[in-house]
N, C-alpha and C. Protein backbone atom coordinates (compact mmCIF):
# COMPACT_ATOMS: atom_id res chain seq x y z
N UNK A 1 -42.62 9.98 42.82
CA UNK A 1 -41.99 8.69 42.91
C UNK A 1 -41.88 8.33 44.39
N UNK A 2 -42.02 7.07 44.58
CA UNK A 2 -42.31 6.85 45.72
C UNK A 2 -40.64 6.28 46.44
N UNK A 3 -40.40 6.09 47.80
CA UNK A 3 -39.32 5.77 48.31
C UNK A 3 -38.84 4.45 48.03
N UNK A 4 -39.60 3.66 47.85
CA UNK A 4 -39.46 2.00 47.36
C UNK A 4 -38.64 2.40 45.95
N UNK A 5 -39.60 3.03 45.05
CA UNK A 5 -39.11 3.11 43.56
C UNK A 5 -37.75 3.56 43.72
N UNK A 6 -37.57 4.90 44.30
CA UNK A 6 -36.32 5.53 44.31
C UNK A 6 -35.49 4.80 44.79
N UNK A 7 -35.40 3.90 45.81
CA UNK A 7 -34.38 3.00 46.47
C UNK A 7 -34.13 1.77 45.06
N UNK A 8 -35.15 1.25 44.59
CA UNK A 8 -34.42 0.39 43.52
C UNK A 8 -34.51 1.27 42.28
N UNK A 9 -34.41 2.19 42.13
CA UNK A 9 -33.89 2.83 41.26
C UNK A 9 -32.33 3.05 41.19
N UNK A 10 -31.70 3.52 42.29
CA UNK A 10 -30.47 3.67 43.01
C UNK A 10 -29.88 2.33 43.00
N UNK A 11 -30.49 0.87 43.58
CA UNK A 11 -29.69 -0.15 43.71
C UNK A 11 -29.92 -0.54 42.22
N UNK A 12 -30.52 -0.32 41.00
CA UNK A 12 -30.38 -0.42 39.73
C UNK A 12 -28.82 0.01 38.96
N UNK A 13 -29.16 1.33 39.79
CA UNK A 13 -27.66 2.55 39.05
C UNK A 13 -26.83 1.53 39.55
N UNK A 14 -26.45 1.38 40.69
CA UNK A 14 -25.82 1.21 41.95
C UNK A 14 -24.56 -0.48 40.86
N UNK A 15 -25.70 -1.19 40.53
CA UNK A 15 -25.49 -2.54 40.39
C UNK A 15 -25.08 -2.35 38.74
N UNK A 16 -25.79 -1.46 37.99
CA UNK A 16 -25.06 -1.18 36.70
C UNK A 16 -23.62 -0.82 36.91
N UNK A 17 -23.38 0.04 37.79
CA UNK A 17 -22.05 0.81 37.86
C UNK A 17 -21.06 0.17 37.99
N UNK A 18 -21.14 -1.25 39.08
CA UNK A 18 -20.23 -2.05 39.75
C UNK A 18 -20.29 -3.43 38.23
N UNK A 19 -21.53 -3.17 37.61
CA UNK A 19 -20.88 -4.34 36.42
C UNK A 19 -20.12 -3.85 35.62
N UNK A 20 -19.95 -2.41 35.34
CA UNK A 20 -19.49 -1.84 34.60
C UNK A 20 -17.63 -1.41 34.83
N UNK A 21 -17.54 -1.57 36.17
CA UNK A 21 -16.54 -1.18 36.57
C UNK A 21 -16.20 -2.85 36.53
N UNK A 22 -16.41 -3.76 36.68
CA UNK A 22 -16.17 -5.02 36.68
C UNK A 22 -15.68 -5.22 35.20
N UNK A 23 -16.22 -5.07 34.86
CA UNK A 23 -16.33 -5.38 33.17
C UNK A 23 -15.04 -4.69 32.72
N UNK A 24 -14.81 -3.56 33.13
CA UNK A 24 -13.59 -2.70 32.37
C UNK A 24 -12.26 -3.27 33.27
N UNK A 25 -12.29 -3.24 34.17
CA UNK A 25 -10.98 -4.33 35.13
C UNK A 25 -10.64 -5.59 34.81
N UNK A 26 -11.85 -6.40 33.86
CA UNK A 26 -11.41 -7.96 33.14
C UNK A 26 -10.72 -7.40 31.89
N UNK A 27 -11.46 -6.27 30.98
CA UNK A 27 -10.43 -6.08 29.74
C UNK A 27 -9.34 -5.47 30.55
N UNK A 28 -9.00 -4.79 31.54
CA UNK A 28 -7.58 -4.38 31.39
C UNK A 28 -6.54 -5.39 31.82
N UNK A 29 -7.38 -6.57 32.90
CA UNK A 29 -6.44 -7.85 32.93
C UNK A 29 -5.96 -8.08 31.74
N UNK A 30 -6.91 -8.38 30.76
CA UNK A 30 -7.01 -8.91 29.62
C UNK A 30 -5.73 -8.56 28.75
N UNK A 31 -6.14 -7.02 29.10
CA UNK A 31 -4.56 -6.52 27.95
C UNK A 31 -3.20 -6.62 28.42
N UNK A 32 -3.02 -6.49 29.90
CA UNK A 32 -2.19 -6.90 30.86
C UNK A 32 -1.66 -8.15 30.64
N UNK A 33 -2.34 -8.88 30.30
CA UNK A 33 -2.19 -10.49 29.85
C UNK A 33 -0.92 -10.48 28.78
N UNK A 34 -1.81 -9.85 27.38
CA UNK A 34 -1.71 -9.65 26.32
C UNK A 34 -0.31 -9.07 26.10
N UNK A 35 -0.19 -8.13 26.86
CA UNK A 35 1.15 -7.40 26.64
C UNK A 35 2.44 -7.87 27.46
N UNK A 36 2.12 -9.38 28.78
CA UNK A 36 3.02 -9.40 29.16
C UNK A 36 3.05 -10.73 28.01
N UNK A 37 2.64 -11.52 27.39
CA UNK A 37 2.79 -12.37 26.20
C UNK A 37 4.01 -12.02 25.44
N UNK A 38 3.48 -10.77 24.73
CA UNK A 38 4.12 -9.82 23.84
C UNK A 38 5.47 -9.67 24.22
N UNK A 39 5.13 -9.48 25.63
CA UNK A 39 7.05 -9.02 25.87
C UNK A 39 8.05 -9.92 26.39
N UNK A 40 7.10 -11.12 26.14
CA UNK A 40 8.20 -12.46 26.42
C UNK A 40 8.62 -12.77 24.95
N UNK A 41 7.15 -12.84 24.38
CA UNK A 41 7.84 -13.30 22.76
C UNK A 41 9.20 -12.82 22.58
N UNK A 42 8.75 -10.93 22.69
CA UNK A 42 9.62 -10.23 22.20
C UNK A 42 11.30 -10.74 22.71
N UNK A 43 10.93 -10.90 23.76
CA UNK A 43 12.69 -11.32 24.58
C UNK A 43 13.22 -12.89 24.23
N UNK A 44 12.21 -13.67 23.72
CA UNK A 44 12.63 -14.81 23.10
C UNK A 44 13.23 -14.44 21.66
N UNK A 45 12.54 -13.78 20.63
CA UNK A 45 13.46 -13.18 19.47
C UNK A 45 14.52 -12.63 19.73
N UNK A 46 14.89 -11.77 20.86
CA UNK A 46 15.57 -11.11 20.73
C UNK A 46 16.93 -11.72 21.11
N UNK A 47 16.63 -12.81 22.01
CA UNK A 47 17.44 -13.93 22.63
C UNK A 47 17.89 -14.92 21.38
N UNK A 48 16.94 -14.87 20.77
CA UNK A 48 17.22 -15.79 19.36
C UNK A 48 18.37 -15.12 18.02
N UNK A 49 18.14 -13.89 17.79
CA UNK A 49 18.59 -12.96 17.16
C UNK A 49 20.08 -12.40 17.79
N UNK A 50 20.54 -12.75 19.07
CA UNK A 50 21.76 -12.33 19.43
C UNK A 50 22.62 -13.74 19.42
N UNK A 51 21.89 -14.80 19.62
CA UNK A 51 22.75 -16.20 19.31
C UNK A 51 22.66 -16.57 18.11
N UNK A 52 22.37 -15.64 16.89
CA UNK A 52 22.09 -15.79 15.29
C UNK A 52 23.26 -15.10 15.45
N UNK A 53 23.56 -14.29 16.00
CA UNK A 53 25.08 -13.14 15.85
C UNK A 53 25.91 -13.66 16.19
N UNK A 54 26.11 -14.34 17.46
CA UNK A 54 27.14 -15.04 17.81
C UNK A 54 27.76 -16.06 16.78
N UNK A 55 26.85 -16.86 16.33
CA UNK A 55 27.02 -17.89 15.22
C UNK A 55 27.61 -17.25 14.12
N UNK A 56 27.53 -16.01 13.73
CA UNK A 56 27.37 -15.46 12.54
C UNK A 56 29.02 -14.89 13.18
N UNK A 57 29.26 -14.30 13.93
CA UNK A 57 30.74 -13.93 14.68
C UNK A 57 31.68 -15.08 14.94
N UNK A 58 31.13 -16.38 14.79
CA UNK A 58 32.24 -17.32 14.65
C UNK A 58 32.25 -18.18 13.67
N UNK A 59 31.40 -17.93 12.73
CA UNK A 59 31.29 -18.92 10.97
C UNK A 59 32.25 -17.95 10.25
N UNK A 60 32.55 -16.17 10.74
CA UNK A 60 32.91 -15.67 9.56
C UNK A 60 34.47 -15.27 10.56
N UNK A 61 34.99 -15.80 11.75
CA UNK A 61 36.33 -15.74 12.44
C UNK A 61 37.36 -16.03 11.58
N UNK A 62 37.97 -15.18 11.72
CA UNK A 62 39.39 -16.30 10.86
C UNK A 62 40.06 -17.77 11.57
N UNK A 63 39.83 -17.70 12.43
CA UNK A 63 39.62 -19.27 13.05
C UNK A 63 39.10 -20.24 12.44
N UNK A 64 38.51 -19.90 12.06
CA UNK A 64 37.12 -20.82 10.96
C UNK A 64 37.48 -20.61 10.16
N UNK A 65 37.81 -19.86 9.10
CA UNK A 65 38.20 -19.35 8.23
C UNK A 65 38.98 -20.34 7.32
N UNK A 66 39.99 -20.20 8.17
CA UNK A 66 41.52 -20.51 7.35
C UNK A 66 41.37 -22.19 7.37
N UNK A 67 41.36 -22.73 8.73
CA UNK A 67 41.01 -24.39 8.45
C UNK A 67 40.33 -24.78 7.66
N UNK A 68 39.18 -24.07 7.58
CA UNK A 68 37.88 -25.01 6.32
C UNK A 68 38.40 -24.42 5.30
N UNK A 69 39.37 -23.17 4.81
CA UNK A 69 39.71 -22.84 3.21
C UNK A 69 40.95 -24.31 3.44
N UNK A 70 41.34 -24.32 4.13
CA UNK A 70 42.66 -25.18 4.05
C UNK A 70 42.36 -26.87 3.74
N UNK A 71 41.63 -27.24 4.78
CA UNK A 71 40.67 -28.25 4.67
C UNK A 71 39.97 -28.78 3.35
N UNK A 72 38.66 -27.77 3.11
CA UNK A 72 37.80 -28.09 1.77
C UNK A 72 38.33 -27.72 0.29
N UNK A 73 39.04 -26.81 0.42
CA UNK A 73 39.24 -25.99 -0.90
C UNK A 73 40.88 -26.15 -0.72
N UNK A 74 41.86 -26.95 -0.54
CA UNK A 74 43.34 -26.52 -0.38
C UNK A 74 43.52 -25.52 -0.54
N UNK A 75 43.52 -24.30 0.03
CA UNK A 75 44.00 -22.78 0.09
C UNK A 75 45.23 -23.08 1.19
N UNK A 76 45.77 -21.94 1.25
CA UNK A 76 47.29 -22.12 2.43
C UNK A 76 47.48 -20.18 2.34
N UNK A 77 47.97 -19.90 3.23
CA UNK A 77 48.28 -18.83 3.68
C UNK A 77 49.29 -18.59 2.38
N UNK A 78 49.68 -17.49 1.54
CA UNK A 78 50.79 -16.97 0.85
C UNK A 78 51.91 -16.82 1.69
N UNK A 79 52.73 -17.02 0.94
CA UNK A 79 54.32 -16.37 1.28
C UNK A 79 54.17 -14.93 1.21
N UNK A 80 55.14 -14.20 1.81
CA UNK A 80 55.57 -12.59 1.06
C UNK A 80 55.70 -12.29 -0.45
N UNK A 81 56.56 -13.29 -0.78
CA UNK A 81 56.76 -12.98 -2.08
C UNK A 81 55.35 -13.53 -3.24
N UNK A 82 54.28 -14.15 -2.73
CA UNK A 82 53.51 -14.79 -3.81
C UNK A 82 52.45 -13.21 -3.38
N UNK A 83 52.91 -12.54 -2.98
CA UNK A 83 51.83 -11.21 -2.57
C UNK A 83 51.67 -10.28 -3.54
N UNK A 84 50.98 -9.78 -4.04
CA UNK A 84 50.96 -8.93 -5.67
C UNK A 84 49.89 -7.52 -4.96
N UNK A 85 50.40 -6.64 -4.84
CA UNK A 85 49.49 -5.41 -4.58
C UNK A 85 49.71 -4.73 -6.02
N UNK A 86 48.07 -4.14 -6.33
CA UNK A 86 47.84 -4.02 -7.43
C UNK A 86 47.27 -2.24 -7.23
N UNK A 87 47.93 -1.46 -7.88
CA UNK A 87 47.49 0.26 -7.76
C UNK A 87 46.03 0.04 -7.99
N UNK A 88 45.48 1.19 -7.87
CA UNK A 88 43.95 1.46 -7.82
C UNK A 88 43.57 2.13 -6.48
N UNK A 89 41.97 2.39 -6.83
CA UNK A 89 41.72 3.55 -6.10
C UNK A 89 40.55 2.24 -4.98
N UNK A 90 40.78 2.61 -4.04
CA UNK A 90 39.93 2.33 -2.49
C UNK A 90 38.06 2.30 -3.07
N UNK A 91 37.45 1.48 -2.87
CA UNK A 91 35.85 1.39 -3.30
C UNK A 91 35.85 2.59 -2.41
């Protein structure tokens, strides 16, 4: 083989190698991408899912509670004496 051949033989390898290494650095942008996506979604649910709790910690307050039984349904707090404890065993 002559020195010509061998030299573009080498800038053949040479130029495969660097597409190749090119090529694998766009997919890992790629997934880099992908996964910082992922972990915004994720922090938007999760942001969503703790102000679902909050809501859910002040629909079931007794603050809330007692006005809307009082309000929608006339309920009123008992007296002592309208109080009836009934024996039985604890669920």
């Amino acid at each position: 083989m002559s020195g010509s051949a061998r030299a573009l033989v080498a800038a053949g390898a040479l130029l495969c190698s660097l597409t190749l290494v090119a090529w694998r650095q766009s997919r890992a942008l790629g997934a880099l991408g992908e996964l910082e996506r992922v972990r915004n979604e994720r922090a938007l649910v999760q942001a969503e899912k703790e102000a679902m709790e909050r809501a859910i910690q002040h629909l079931e307050s007794r603050a809330r509670v007692v006005p809307v039984a009082r309000d929608r349904l006339g309920m009123r707090t008992p007296q002592a004496t309208e109080i009836v404890i009934l024996p039985g065993e604890a669920p």
